[in-house]
Protein backbone atom coordinates (compact mmCIF):
# COMPACT_ATOMS: atom_id res chain seq x y z
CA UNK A 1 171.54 175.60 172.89
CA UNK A 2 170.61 179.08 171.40
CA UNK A 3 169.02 179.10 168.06
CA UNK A 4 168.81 175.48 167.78
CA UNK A 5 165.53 174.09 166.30
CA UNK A 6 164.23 170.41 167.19
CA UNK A 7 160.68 168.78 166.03
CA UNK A 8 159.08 166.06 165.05
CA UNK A 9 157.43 165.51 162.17
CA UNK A 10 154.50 163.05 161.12
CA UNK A 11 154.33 161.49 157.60
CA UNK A 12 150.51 160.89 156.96
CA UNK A 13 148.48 159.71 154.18
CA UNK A 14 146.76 157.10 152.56
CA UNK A 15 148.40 153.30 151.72
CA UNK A 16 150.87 153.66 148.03
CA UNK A 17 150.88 157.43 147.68
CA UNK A 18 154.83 157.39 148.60
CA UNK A 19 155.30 157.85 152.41
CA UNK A 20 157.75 155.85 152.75
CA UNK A 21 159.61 157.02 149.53
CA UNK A 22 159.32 160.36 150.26
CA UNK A 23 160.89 159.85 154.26
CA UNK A 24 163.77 157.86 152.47
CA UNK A 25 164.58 160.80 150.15
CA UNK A 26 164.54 163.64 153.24
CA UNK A 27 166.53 161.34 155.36
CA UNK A 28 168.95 160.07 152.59
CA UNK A 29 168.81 156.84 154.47
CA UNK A 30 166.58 153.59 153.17
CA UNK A 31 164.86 152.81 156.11
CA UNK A 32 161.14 152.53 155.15
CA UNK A 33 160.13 149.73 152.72
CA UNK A 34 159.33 150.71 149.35
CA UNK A 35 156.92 148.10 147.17
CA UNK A 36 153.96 148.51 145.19
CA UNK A 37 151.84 146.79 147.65
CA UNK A 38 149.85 148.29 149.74
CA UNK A 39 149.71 148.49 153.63
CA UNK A 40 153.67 148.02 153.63
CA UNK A 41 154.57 149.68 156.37
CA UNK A 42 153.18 148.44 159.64
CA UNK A 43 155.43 150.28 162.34
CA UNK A 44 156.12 153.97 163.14
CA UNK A 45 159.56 154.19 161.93
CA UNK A 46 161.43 157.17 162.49
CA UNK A 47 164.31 158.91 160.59
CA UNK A 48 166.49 161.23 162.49
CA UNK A 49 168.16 164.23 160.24
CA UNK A 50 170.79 166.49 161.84
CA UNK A 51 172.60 169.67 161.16
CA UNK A 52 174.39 172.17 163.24
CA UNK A 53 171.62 174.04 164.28
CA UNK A 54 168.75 171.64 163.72
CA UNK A 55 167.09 168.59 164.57
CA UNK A 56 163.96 167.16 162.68
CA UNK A 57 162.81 163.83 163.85
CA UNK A 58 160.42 162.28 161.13
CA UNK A 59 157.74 159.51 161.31
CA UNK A 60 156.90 157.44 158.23
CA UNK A 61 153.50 155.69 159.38
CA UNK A 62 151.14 152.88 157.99
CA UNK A 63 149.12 154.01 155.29
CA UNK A 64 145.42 155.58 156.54
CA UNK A 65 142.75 152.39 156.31
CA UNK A 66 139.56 151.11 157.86
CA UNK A 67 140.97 148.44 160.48
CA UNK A 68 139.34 145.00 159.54
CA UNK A 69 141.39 143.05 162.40
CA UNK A 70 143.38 143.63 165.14
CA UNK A 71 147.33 144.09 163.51
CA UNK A 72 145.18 147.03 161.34
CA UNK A 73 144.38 148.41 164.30
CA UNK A 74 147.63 148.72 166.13
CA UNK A 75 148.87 150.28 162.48
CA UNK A 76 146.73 152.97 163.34
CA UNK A 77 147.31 153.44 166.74
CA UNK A 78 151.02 154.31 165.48
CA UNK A 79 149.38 156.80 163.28
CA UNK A 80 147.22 158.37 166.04
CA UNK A 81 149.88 158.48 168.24
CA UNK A 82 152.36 160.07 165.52
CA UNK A 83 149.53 162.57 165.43
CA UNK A 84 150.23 163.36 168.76
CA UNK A 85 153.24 163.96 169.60
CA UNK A 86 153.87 166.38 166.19
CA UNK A 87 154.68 169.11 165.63
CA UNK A 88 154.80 169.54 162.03
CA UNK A 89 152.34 167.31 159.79
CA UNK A 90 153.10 166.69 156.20
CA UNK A 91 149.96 165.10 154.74
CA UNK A 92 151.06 163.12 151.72
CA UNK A 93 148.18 162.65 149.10
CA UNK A 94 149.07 162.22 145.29
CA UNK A 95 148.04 163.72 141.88
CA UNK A 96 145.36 160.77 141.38
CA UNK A 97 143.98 160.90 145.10
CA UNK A 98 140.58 162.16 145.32
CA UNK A 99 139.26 164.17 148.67
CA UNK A 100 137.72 161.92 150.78
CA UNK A 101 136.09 162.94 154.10
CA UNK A 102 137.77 160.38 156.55
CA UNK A 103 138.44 160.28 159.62
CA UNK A 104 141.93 160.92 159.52
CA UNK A 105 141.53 164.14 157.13
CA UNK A 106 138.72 165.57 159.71
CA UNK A 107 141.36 164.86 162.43
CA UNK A 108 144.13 166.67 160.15
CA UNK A 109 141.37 169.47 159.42
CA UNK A 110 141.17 170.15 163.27
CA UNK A 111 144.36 169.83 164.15
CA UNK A 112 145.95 173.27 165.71
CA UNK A 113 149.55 172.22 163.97
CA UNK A 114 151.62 173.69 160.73
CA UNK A 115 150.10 171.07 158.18
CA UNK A 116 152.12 170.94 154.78
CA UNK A 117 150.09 169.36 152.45
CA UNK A 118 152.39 166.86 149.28
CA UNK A 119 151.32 166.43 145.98
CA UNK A 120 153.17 163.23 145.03
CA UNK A 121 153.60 161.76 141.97
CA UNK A 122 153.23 164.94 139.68
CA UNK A 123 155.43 163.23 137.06
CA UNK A 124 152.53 161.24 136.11
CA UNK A 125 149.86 164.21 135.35
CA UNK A 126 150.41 167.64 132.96
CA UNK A 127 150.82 170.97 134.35
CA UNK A 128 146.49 171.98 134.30
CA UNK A 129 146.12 168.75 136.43
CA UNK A 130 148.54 169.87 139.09
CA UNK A 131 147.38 173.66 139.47
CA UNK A 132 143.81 172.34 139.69
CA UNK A 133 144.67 169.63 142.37
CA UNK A 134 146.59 172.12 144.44
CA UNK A 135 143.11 174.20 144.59
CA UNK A 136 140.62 171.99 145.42
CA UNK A 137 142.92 170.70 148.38
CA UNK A 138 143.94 174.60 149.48
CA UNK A 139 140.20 174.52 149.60
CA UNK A 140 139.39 171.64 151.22
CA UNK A 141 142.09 171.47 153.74
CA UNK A 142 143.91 174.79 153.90
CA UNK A 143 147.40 173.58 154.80
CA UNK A 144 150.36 176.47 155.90
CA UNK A 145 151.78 175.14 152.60
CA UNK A 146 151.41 173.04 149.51
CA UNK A 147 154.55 170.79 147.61
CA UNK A 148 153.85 169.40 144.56
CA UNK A 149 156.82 166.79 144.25
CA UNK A 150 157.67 163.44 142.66
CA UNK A 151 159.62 161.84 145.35
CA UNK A 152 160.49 158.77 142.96
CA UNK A 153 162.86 161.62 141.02
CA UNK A 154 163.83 163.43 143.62
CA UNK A 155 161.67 166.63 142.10
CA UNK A 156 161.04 169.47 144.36
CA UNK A 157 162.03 166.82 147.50
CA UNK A 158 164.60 169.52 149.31
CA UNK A 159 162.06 172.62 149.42
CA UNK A 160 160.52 170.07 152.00
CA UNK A 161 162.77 171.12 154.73
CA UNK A 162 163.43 174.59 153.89
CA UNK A 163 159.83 174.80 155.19
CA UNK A 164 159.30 171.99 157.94
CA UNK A 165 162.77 174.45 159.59
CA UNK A 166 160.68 177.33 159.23
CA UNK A 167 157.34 175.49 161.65
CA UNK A 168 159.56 173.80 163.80
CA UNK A 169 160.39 175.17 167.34
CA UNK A 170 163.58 176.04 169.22
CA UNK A 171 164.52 173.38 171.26
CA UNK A 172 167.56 171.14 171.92
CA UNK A 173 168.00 168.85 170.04
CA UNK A 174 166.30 164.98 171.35
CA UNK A 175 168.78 162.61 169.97
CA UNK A 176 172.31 162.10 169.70
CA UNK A 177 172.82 163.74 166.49
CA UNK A 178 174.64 160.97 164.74
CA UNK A 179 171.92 158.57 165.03
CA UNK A 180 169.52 157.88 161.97
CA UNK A 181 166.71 156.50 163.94
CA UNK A 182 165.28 155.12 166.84
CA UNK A 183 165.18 151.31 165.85
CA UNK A 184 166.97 148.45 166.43
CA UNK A 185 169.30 146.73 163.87
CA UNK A 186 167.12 143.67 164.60
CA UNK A 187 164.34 145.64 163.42
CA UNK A 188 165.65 146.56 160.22
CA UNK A 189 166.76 143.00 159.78
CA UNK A 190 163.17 141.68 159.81
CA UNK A 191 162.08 144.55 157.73
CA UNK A 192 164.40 143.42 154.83
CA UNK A 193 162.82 140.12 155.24
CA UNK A 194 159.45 141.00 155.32
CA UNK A 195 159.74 143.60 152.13
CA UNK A 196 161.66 140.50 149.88
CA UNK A 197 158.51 138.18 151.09
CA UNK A 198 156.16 141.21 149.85
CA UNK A 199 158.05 141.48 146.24
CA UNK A 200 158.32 137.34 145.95
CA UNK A 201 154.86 136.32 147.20
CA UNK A 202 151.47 136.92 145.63
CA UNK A 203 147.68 137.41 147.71
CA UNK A 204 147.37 137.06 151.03
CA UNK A 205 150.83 135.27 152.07
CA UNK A 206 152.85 139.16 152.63
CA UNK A 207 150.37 140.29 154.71
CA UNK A 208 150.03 136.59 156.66
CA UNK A 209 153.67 136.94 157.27
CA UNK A 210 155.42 138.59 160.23
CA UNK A 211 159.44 138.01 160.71
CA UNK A 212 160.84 138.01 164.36
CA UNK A 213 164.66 137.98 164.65
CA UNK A 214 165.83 135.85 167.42
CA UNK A 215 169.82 135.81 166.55
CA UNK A 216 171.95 138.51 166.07
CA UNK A 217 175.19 137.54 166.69
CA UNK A 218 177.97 140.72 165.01
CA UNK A 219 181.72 140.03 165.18
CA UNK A 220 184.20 142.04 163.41
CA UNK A 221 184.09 140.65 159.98
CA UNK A 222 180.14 138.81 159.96
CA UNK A 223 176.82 139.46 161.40
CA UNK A 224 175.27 135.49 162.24
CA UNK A 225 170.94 136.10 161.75
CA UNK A 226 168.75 133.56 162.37
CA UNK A 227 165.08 135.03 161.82
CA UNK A 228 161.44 133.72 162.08
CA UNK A 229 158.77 133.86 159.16
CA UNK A 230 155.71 133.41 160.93
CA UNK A 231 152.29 132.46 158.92
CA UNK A 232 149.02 131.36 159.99
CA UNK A 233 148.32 128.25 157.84
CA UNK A 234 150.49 125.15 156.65
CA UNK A 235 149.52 125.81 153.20
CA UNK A 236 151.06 129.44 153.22
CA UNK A 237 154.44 128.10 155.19
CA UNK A 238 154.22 125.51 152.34
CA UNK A 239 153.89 128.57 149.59
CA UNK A 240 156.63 130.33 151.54
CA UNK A 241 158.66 127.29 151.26
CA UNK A 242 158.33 126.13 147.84
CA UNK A 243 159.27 123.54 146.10
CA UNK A 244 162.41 122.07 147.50
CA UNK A 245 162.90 125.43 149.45
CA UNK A 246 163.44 127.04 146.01
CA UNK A 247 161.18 129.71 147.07
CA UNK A 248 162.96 130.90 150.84
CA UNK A 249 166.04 130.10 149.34
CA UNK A 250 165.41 133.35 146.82
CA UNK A 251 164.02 135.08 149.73
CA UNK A 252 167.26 134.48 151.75
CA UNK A 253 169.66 134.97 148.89
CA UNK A 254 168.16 138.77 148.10
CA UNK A 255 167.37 139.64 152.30
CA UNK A 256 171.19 138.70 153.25
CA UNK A 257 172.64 140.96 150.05
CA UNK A 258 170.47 143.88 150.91
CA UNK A 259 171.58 143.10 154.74
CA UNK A 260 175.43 143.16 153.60
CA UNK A 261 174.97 146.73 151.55
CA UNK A 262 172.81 147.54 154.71
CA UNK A 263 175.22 146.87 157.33
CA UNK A 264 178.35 147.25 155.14
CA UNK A 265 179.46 143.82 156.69
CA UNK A 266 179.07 139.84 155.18
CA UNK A 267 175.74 138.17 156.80
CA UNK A 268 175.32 134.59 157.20
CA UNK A 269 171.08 134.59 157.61
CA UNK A 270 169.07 131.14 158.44
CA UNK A 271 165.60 131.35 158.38
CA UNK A 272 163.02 129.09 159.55
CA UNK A 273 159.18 129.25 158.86
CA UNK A 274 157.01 128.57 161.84
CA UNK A 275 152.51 128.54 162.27
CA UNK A 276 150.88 130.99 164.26
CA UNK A 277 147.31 131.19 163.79
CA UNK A 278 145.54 134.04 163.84
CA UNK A 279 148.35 136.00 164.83
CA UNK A 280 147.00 139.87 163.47
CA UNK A 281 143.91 139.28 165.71
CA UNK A 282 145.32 138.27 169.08
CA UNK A 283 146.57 141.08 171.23
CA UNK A 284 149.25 138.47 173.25
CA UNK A 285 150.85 137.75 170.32
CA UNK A 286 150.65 140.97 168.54
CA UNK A 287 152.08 142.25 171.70
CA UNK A 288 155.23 139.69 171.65
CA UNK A 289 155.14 141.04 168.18
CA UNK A 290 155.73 144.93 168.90
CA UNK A 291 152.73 145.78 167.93
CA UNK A 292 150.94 146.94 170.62
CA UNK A 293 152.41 147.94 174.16
């Protein structure tokens, strides 16, 4: 196909400076979570946007940490490996972020790619603040090209792929180009879970929780889910619980209504919640998980 441009592109930066809000806006599709918790997204998740003549295959990753157990470091496995395969990088730091010499930023530094460098969240800081913060990082990291945006408002979002189009090479393009990305609807399913537990539950239960969908059952008018909360401890699957199931019932109630707009189809979900200890440090289980290969 002559002409026609195909790439993928990596979505870096630190946890809660707006990955994930920012791939939702260029892919006009909500497939990341959004909360104000950190360390949200655990996955590589791509989203797939098309045009006649183009292709640009993105990859909203986990948020940059130090790995204190094992799930952390599969979560940045998928961020080395995003790393990888790119060929476009847009490093997403925020108007608050200071520089900070870590690994992942030396790795960025050295890396022989187009790096586009987002300022996010410049609704929150005056005009001075922004023009300074776009030199110190032109200094520091001396990107192709520097976005100040506020994805939460949409601001300065669609100058994003004028440039990515103008880094990215020829090539066919890789997938079908009516497909939005390259998960599951299972997936998806336990990702709506997982971000409900993450807005309902407080301290350590989101990040003790993992969902695994083992029903998915579609006929023309209903989608039948059965899904999975797995926790580590009685005491969180009786916090998950609640008092006379108050709690999963909410959980339930506000997963299967974002699963109906989701799948534009009426979802009947059951959920069960099941102990697994020490599930983020065991590779079997993070394997059965999908976390590591």
């Amino acid at each position: 196909m002559s002409n026609h441009k195909a790439g993928f592109v990596s979505i870096v930066g630190k946890p809660n400076v707006g990955k994930s809000t920012l791939m939702n806006q260029l892919v006009g599709e909500r497939l990341s979570i959004i909360t104000s918790k950190a360390q949200t997204t655990r996955h590589r998740i791509m989203g797939i946007i098309s045009g006649d003549d183009f292709q640009i295959v993105y990859s909203d990753t986990p948020g940059v940490i130090k790995p204190q157990y094992k799930l952390q470091e599969s979560m940045m496995d998928f961020v080395k490996e995003s790393l990888e395969d790119a060929d476009v990088v847009l490093f997403v730091t925020d108007i608050n972020e200071k520089f900070d010499e870590n690994d992942v930023i030396q790795r960025i530094a050295n890396l022989k790619l187009p790096v586009i460098l987002i300022i996010n969240k410049i609704d929150l800081a005056n005009q001075e603040t922004v023009v300074k913060k776009i030199q110190e990082w032109q200094e520091k990291l001396n990107p192709v090209e520097i976005v100040p945006i506020s994805a939460l408002h949409k601001f300065n979002v669609e100058h994003i792929l004028e440039l990515i189009l103008n880094h990215i090479p020829e090539h066919d393009a890789f997938f079908s180009k009516d497909e939005l990305t390259d998960k599951p609807q299972r997936f998806f399913v336990s990702e709506i879970i997982r971000e409900k537990i993450l807005m309902n539950y407080e301290q350590e239960i989101p990040y003790a929780c993992e969902v695994i969908v083992h029903t998915f059952k579609e006929t023309k008018d209903l989608i039948r889910i059965g899904a999975d909360i797995i926790v580590e401890r009685k005491s969180q699957k009786a916090i998950v619980i609640g008092k006379q199931g108050q709690a999963l019932k909410k959980v339930g109630t506000q997963a299967r209504k974002e699963m109906e707009t989701f799948f534009q189809k009426k979802v009947f979900l059951e959920q069960y919640v099941k102990v697994d200890p020490d599930w983020r440090k065991t590779d079997s289980k993070l394997k059965r998980f999908g976390y590591m290969s």
